[in-house]
C-alpha atoms as a PDB file:
ATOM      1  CA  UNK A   1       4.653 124.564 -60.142  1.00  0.00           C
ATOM      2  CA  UNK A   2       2.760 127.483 -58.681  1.00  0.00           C
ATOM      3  CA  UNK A   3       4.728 129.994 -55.985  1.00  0.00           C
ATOM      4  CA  UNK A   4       2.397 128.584 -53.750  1.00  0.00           C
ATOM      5  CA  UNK A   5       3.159 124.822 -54.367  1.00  0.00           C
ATOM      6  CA  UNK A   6       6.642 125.567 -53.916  1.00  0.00           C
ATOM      7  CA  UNK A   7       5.983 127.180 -50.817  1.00  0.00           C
ATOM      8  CA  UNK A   8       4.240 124.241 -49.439  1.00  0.00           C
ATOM      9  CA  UNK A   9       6.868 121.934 -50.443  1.00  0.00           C
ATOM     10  CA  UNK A  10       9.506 124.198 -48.620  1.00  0.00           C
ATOM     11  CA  UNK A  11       7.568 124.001 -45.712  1.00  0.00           C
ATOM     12  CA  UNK A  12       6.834 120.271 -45.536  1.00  0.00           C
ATOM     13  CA  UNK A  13      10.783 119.667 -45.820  1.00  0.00           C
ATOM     14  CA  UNK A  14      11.655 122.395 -43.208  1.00  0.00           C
ATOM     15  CA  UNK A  15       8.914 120.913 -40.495  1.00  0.00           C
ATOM     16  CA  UNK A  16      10.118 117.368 -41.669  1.00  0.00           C
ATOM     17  CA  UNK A  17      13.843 118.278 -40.659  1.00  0.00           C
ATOM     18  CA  UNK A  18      12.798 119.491 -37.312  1.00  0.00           C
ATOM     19  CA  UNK A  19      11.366 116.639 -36.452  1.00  0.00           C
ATOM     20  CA  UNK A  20       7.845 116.375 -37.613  1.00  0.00           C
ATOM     21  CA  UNK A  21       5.699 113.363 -39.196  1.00  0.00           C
ATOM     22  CA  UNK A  22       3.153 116.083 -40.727  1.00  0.00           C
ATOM     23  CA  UNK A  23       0.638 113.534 -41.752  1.00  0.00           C
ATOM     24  CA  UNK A  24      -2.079 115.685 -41.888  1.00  0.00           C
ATOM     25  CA  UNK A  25      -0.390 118.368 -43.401  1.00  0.00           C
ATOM     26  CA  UNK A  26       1.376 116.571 -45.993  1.00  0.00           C
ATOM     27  CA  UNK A  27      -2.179 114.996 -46.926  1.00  0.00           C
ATOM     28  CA  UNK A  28      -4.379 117.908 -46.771  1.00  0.00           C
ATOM     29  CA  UNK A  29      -2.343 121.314 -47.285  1.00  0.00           C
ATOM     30  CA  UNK A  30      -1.813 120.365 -51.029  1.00  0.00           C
ATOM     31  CA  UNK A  31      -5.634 120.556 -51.374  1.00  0.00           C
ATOM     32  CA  UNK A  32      -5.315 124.141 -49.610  1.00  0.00           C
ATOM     33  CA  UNK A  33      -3.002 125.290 -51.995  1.00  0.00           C
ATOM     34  CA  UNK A  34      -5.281 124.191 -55.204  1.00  0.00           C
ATOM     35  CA  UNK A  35      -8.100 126.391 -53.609  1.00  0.00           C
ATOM     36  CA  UNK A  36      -5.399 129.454 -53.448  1.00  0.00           C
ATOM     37  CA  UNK A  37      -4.222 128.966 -56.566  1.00  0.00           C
ATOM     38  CA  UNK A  38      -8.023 128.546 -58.012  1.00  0.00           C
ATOM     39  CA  UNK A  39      -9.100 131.976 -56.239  1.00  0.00           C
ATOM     40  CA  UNK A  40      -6.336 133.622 -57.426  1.00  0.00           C
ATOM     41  CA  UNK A  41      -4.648 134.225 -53.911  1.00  0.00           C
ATOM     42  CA  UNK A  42      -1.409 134.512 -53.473  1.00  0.00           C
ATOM     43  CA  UNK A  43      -1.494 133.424 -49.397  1.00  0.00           C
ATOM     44  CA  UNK A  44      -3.807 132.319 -46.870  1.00  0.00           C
ATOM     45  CA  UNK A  45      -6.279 134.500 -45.561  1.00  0.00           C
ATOM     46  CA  UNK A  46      -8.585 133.769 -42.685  1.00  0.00           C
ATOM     47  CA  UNK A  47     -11.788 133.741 -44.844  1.00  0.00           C
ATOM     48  CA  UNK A  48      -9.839 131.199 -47.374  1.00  0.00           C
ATOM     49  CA  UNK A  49      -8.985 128.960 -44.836  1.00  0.00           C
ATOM     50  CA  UNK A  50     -12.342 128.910 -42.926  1.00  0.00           C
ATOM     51  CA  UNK A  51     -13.987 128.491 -46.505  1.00  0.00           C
ATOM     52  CA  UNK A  52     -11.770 125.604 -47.555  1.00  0.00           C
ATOM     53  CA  UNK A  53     -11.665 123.922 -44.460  1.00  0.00           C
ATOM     54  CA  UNK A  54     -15.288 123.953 -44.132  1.00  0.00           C
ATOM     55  CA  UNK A  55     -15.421 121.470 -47.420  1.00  0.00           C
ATOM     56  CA  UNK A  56     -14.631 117.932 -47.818  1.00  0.00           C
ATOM     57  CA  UNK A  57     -12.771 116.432 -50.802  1.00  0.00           C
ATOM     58  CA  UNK A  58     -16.387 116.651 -52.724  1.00  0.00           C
ATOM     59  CA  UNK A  59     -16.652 119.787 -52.225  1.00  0.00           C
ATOM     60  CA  UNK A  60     -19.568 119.338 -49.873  1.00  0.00           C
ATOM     61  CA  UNK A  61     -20.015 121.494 -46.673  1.00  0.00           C
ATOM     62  CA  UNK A  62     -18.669 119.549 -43.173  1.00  0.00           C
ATOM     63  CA  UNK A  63     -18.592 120.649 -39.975  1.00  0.00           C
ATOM     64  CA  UNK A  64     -15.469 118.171 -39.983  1.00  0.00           C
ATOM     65  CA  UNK A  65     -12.873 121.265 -40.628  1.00  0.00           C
ATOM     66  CA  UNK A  66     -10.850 121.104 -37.135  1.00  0.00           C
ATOM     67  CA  UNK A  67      -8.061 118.976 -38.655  1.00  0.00           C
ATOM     68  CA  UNK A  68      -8.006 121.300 -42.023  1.00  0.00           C
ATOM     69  CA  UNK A  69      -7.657 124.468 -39.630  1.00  0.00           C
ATOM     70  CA  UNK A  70      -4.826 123.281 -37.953  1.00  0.00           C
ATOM     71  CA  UNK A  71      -3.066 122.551 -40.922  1.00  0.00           C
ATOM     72  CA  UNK A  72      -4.032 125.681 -42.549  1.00  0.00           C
ATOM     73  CA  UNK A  73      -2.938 127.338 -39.048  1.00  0.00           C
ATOM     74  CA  UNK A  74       0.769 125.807 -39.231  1.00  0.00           C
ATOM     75  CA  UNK A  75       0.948 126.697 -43.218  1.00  0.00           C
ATOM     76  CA  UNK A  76       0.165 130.040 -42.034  1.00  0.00           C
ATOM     77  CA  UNK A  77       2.109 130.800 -39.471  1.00  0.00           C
ATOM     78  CA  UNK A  78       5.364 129.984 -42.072  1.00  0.00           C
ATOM     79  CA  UNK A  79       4.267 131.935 -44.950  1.00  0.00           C
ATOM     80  CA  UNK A  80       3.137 134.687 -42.454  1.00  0.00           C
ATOM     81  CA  UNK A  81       7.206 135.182 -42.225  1.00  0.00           C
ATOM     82  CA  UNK A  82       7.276 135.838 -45.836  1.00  0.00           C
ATOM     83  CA  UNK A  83       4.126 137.402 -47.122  1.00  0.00           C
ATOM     84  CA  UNK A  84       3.205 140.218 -44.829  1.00  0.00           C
ATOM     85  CA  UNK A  85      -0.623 140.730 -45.949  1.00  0.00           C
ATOM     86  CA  UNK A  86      -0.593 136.374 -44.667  1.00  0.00           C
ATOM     87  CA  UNK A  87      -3.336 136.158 -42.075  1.00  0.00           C
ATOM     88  CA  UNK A  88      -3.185 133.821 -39.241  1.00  0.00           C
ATOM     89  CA  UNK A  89      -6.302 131.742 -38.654  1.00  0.00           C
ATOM     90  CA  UNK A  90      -7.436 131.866 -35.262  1.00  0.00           C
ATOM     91  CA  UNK A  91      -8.107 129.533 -32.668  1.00  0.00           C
ATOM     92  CA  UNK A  92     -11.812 128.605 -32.133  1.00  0.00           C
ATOM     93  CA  UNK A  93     -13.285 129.126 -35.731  1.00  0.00           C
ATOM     94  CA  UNK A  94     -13.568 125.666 -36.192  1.00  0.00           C
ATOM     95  CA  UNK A  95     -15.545 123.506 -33.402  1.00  0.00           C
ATOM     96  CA  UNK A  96     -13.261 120.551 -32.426  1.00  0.00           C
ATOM     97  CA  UNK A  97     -11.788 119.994 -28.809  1.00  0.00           C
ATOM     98  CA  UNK A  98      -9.060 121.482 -28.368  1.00  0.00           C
ATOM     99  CA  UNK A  99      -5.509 119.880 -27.908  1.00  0.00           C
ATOM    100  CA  UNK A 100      -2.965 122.289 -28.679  1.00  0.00           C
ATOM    101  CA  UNK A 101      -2.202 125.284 -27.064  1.00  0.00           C
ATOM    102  CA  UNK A 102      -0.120 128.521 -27.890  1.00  0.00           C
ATOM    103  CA  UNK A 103       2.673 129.252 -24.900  1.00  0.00           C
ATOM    104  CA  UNK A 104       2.616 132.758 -23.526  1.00  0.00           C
ATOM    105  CA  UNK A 105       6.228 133.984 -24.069  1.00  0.00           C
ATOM    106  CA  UNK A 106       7.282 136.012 -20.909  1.00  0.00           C
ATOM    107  CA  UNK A 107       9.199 138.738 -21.245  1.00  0.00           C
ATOM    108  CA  UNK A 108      12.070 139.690 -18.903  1.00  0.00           C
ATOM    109  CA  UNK A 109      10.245 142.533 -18.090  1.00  0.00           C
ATOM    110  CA  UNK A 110       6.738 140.922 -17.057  1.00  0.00           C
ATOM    111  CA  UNK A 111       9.300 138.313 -15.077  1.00  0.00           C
ATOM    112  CA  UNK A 112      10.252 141.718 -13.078  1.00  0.00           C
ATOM    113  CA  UNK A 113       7.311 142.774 -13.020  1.00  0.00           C
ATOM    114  CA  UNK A 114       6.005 139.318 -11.429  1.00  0.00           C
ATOM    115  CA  UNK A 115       8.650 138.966  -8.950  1.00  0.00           C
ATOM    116  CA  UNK A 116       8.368 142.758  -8.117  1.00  0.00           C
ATOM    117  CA  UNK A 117       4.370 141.970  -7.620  1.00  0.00           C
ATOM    118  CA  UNK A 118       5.155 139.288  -4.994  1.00  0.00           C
ATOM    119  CA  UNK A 119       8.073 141.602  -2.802  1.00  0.00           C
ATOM    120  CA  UNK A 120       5.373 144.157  -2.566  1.00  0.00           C
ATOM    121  CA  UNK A 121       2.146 142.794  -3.030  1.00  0.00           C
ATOM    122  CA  UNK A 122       2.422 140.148  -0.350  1.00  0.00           C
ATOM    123  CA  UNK A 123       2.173 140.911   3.191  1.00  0.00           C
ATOM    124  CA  UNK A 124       3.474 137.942   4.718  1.00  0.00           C
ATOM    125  CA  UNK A 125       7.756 138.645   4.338  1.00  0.00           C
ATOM    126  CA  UNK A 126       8.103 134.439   3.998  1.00  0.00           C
ATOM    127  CA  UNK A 127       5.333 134.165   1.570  1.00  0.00           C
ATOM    128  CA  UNK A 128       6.662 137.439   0.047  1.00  0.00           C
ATOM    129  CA  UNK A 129      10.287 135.979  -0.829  1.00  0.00           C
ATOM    130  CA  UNK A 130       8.830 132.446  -1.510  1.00  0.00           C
ATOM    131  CA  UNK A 131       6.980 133.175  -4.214  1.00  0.00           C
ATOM    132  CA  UNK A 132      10.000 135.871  -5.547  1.00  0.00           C
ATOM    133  CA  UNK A 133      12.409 133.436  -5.415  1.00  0.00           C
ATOM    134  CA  UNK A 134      10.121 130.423  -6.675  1.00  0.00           C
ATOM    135  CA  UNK A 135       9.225 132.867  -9.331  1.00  0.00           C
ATOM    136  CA  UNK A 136      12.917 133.448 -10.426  1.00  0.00           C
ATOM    137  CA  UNK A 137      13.884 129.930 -10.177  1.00  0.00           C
ATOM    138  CA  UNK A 138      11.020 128.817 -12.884  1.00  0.00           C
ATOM    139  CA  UNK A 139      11.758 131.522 -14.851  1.00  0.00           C
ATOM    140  CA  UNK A 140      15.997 131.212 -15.864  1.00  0.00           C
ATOM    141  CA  UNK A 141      16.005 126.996 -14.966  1.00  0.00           C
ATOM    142  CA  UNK A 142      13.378 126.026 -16.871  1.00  0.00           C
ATOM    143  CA  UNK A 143      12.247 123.656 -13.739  1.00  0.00           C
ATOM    144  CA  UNK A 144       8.379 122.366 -13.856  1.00  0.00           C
ATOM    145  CA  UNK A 145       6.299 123.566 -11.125  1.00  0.00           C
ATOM    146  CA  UNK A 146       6.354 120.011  -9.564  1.00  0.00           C
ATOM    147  CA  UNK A 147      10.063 119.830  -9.754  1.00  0.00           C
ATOM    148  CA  UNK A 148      10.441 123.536  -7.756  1.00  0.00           C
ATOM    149  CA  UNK A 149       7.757 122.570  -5.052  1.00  0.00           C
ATOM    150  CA  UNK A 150       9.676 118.836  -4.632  1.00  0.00           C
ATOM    151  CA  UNK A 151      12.916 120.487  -4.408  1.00  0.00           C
ATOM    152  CA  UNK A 152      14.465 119.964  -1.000  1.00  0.00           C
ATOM    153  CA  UNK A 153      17.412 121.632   0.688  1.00  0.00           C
ATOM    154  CA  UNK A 154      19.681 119.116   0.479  1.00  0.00           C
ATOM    155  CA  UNK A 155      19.110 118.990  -3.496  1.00  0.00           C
ATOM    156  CA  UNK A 156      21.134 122.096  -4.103  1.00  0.00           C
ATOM    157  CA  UNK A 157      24.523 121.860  -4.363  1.00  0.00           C
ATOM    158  CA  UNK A 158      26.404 125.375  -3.077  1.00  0.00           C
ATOM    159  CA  UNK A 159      29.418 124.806  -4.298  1.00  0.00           C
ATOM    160  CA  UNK A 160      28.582 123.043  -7.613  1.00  0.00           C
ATOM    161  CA  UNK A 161      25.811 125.226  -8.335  1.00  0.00           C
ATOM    162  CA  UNK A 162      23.277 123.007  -9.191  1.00  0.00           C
ATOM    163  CA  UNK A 163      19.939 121.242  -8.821  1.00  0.00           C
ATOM    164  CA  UNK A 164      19.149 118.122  -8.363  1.00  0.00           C
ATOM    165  CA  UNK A 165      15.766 116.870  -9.793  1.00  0.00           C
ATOM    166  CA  UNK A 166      14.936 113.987  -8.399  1.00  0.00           C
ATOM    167  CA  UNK A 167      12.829 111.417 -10.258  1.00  0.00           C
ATOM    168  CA  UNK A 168      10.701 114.243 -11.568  1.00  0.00           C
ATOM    169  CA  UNK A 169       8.435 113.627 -15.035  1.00  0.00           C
ATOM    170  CA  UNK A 170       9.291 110.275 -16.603  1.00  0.00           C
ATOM    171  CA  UNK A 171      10.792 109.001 -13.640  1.00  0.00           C
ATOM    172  CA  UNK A 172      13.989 110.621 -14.654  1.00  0.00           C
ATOM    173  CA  UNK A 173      16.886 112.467 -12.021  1.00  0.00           C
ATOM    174  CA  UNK A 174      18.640 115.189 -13.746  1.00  0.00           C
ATOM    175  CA  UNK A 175      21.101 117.842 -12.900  1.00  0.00           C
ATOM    176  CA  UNK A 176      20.217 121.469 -13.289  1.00  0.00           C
ATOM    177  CA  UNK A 177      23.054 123.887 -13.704  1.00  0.00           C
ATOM    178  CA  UNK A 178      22.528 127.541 -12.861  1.00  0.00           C
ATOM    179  CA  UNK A 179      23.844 130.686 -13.125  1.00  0.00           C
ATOM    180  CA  UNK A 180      26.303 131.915  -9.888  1.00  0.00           C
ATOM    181  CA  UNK A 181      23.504 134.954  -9.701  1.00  0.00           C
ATOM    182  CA  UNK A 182      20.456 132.431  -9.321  1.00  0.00           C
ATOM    183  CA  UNK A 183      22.771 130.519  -6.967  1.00  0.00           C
ATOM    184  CA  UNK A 184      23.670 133.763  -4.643  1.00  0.00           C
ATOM    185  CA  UNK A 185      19.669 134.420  -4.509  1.00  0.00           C
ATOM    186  CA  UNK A 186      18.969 130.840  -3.483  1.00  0.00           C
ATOM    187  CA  UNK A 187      21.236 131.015  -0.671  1.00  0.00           C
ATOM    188  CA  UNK A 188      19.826 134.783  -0.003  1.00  0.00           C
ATOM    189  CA  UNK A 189      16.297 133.186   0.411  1.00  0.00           C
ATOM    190  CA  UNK A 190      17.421 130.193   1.728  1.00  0.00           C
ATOM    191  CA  UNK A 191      19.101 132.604   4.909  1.00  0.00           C
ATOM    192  CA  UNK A 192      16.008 134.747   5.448  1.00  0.00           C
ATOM    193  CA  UNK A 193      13.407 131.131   5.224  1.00  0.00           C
ATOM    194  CA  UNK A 194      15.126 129.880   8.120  1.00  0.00           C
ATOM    195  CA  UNK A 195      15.394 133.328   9.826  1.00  0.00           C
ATOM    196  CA  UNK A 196      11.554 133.343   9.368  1.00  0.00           C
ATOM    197  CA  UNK A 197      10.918 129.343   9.907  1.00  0.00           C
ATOM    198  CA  UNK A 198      13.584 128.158  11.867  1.00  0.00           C
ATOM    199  CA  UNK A 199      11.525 124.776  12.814  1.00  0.00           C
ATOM    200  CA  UNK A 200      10.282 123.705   9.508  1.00  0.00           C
ATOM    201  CA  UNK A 201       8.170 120.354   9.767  1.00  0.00           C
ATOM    202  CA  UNK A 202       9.374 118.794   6.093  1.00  0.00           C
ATOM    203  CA  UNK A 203      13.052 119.630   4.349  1.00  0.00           C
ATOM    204  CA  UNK A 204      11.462 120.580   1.316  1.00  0.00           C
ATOM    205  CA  UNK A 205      13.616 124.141   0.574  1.00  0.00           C
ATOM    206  CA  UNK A 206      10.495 126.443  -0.434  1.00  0.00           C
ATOM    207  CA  UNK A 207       8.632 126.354   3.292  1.00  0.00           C
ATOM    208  CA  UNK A 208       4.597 127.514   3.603  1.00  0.00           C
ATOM    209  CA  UNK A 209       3.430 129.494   6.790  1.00  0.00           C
ATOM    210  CA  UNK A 210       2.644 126.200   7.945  1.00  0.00           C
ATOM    211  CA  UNK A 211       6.278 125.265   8.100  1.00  0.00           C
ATOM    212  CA  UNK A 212       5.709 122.770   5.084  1.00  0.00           C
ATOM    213  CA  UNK A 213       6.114 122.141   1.929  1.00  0.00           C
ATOM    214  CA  UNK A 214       4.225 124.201  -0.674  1.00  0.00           C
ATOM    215  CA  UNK A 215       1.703 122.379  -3.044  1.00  0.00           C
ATOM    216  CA  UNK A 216       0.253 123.132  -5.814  1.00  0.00           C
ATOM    217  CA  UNK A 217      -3.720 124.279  -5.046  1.00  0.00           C
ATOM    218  CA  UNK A 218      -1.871 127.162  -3.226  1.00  0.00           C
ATOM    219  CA  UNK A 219       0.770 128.145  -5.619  1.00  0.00           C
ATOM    220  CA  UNK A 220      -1.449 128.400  -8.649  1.00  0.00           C
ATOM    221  CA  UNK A 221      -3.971 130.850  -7.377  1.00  0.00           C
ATOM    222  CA  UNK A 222      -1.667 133.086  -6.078  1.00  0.00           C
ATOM    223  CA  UNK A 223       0.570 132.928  -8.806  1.00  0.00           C
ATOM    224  CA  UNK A 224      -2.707 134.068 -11.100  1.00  0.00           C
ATOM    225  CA  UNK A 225      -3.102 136.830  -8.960  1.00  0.00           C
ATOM    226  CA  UNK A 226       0.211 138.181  -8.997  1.00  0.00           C
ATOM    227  CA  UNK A 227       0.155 137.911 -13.003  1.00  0.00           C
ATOM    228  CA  UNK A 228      -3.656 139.857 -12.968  1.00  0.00           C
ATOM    229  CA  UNK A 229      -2.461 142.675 -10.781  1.00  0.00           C
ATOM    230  CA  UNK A 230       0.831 142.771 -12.664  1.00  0.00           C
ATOM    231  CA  UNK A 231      -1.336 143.171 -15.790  1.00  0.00           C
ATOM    232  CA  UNK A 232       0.388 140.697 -17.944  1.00  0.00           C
ATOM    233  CA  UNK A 233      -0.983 138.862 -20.751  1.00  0.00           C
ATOM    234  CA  UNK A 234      -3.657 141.325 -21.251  1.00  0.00           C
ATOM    235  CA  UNK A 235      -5.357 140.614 -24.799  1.00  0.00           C
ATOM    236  CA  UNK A 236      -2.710 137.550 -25.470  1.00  0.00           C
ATOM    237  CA  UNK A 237      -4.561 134.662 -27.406  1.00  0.00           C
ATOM    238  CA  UNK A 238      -3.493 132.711 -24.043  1.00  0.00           C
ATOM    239  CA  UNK A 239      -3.774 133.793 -20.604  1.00  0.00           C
ATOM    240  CA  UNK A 240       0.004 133.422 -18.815  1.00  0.00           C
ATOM    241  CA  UNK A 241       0.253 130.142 -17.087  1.00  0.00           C
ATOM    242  CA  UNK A 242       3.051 129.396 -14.418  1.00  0.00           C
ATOM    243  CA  UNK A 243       4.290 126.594 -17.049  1.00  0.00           C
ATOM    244  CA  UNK A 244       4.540 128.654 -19.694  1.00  0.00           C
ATOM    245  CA  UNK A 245       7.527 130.176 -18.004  1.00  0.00           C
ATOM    246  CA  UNK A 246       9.421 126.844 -18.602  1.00  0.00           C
ATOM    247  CA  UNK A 247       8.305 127.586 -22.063  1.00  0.00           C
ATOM    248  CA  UNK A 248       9.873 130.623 -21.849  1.00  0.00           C
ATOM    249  CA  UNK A 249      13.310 129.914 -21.025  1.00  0.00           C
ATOM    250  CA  UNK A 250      13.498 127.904 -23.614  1.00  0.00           C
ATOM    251  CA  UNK A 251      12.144 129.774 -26.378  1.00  0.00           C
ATOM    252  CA  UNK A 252      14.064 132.439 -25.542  1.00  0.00           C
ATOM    253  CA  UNK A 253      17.172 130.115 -25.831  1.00  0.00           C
ATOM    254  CA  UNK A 254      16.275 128.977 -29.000  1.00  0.00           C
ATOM    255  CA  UNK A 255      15.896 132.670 -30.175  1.00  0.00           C
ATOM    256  CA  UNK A 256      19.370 133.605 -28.692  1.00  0.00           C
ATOM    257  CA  UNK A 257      20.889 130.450 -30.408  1.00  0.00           C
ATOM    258  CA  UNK A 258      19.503 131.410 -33.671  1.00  0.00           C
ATOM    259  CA  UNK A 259      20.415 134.961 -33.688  1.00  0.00           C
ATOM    260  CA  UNK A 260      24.132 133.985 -32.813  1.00  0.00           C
ATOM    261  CA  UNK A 261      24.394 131.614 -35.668  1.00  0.00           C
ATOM    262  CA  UNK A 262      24.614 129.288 -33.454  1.00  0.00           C
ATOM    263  CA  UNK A 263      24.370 125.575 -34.604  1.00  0.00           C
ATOM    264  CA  UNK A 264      21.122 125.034 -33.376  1.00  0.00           C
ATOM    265  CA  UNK A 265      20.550 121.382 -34.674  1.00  0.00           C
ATOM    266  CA  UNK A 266      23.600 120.503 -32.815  1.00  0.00           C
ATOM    267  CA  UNK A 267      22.499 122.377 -29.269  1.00  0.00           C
ATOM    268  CA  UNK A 268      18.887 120.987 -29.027  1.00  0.00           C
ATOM    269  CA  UNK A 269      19.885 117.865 -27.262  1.00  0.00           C
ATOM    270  CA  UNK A 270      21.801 119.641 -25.187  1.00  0.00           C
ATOM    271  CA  UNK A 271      18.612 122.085 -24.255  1.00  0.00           C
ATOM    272  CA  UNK A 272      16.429 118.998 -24.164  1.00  0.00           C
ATOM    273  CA  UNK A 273      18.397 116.999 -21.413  1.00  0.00           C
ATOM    274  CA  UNK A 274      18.342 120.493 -19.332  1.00  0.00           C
ATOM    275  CA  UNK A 275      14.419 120.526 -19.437  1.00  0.00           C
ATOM    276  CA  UNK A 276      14.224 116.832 -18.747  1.00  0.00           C
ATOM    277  CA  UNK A 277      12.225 116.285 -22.174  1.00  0.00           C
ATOM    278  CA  UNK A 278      11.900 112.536 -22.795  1.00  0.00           C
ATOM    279  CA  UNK A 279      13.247 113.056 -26.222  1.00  0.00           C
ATOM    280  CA  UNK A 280      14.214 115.921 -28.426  1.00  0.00           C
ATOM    281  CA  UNK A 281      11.264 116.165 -30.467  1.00  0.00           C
ATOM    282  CA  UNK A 282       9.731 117.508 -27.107  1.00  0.00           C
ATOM    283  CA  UNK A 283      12.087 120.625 -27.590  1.00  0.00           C
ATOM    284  CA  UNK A 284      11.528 120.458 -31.690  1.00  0.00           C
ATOM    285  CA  UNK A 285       7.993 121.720 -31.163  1.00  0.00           C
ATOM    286  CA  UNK A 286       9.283 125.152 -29.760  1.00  0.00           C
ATOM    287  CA  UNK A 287       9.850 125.447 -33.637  1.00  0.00           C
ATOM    288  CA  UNK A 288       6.729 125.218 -34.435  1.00  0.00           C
ATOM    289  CA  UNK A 289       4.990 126.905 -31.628  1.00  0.00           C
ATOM    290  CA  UNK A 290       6.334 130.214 -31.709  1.00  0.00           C
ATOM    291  CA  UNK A 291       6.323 132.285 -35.126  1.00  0.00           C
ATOM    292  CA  UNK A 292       9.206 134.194 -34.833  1.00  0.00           C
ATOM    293  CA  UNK A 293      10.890 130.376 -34.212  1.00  0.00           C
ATOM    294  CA  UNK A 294       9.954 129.264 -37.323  1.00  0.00           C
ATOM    295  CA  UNK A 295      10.592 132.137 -39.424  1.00  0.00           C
ATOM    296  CA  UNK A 296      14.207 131.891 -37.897  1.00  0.00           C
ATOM    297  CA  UNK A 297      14.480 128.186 -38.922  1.00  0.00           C
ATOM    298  CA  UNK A 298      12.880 128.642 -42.327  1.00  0.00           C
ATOM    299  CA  UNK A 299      15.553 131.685 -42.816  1.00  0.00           C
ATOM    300  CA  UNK A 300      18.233 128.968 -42.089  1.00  0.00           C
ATOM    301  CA  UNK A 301      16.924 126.797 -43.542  1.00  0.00           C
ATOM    302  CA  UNK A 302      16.685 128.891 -46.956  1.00  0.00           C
ATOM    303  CA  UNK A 303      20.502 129.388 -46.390  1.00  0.00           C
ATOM    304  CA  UNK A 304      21.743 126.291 -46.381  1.00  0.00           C
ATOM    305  CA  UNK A 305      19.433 125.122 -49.269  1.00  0.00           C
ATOM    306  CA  UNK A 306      20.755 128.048 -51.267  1.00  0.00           C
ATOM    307  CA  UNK A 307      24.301 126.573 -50.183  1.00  0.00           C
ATOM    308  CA  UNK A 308      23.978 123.408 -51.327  1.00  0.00           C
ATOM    309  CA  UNK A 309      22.667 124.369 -54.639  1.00  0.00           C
ATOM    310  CA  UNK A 310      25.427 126.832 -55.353  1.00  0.00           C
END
C-alpha cells in the first residue's frame, strides 16, 4: 500500500466517524490516488486534480468532472494539514451548479469592527443600536436571522437569561442561553428602544423607524453595507454573509473545544440542540467545512488510533 492509499483510507474512516456517507468519495478518490501514484506525486496539486477529474474511468476527456472536484477538494483539504506543498483545488474550475458553499469565519475583531460600523456609521440613534445590538446577538447566540427579527420582548427571560425561539426552522421552540454580558446589553438596548419608540405598533423586541418589526429586505442590505465599509472579507473565496455569523459561533466553538481537549464527540449534541440543527450531522459538517476543523479532528483522530494500537 502506497503512502497515498493509506492516506485515503485514513481519511475515509475519519469523515466516516464524523458522520459522513462519502459515497462519492469512497467510489472515486481511490481512482485519484492511482493517478498520484502513476505521476509520481506525492499529494494533490491543482493541475492533478483538474487533469484527473477531467477523465472518465476510460480515460476519455468529460466535461462531467464536478463530482470528481469535489471529492478531490475534500481529499485535499485533509492532506493539506499534513503535506504543506498540498494545493487546494478551487471553486469554479469545474462547470457544475453549485451547491456547497465555504462559510466566512468572522473574526472577533471584524465582529467589532461591524458593530463599531453601525454605532457610527448610522445616523438614525434607533437604527444605530438596532443593528449593534442585532449584530451582537447573531454573533455569540448563534440565532438565524429569522429567529432574531421574530424575537419578541416577551421571549427574553431577564432573570433566566435566555431566549426563547419560538417555532423557528423545523417547527421547533428552543431555549437559548446567553452570557450575563449579552443579557446586560439586551436590556441596555432594550431601555434606549423604548426611550426612542415608546409607542411601538408590533411587540417584536428589535423595532424599525416605523415602530415595527424589522424584516428581512431591510436588514440584509444594510447589513452588506456595514460589512463593505468595514472592509471585511476582502479577497475571501466567499463574500461575508449575515448567516455565516451563526457559522461562526459555532466554528469557533468547535475550535475552542478541540484545543481544550475537550471531548468533542461527546459535546456536539449539546452544540447542535443550541443551534436548533434538526440532527447532529447538521453540526458534523463544521468538520468538514473549515480546514483548520479537520486538521484538528484528523490530529485526534491520529491519537486515539495510535492508542488503540499501542
Amino acid at each position: 500500500m502506497s503512502v497515498l492509499e493509506q492516506d485515503l483510507v485514513d481519511y475515509l474512516k475519519l469523515r466516516r466517524s464524523l458522520g459522513h456517507q462519502l459515497a462519492d468519495a469512497g467510489r472515486l478518490l481511490p481512482s485519484l490516488v492511482a493517478y498520484l501514484d502513476t505521476h509520481s506525486l506525492s499529494t494533490v496539486t491543482i493541475q492533478a486534480a483538474l487533469e484527473w477529474a477531467q477523465q472518465s474511468v476510460t480515460g476519455q476527456a468529460t466535461s462531467r468532472g464536478s463530482r470528481r472536484m469535489t471529492a478531490a477538494r475534500g481529499f485535499a483539504r485533509y492532506l493539506a494539514g499534513i503535506y504543506a506543498s498540498t494545493e487546494v483545488p478551487p471553486l469554479g474550475l469545474m462547470p457544475h451548479r453549485q451547491r456547497w458553499r465555504r462559510p466566512f469565519i468572522y473574526t472577533p475583531a471584524d465582529i467589532e469592527s461591524l458593530m463599531s460600523q453601525a454605532r457610527c456609521s448610522i445616523t438614525s440613534p434607533l437604527r444605530a443600536a438596532t443593528y449593534e445590538t442585532l449584530i451582537g446577538l447573531l454573533a455569540v447566540s448563534g440565532l438565524r436571522i429569522g429567529e432574531a427579527i421574530k424575537l419578541d420582548r416577551d421571549d427574553v427571560d431577564w432573570a433566566g437569561g435566555v431566549l426563547l425561539i419560538r417555532e423557528s426552522k423545523f417547527n421547533k421552540t428552543r431555549l437559548v442561553p446567553l452570557h450575563d454580558s449579552a443579557i446586560t446589553a439586551l436590556a441596555e438596548h432594550a431601555e434606549l428602544r423604548d426611550t426612542l419608540q415608546p409607542r411601538p405598533k408590533e411587540p417584536s423586541f428589535f423595532v424599525s423607524l416605523t415602530a415595527k418589526r424589522l424584516c428581512y429586505a431591510a436588514v440584509s442590505p444594510t447589513f452588506r453595507r456595514l460589512v463593505d465599509n468595514a472592509g471585511i472579507g476582502v479577497g475571501a473565496p466567499s463574500a461575508p454573509r449575515i448567516h455565516d455569523l451563526r457559522h461562526s459561533l459555532a466554528v469557533h466553538t468547535l475550535l475552542s473545544w478541540y484545543r481544550s481537549d475537550e471531548d468533542v464527540q461527546a459535546k456536539i449534541p449539546s452544540l447542535s440542540t443550541y443551534l436548533g440543527h434538526r440532527e447532529p450531522s447538521s453540526t458534523y459538517w463544521y468538520l468538514s467545512a473549515v480546514p483548520e476543523l479537520l486538521a484538528l479532528a484528523a490530529a485526534r483522530q491520529d491519537t486515539n488510533w495510535l492508542a488503540v494500537r499501542s
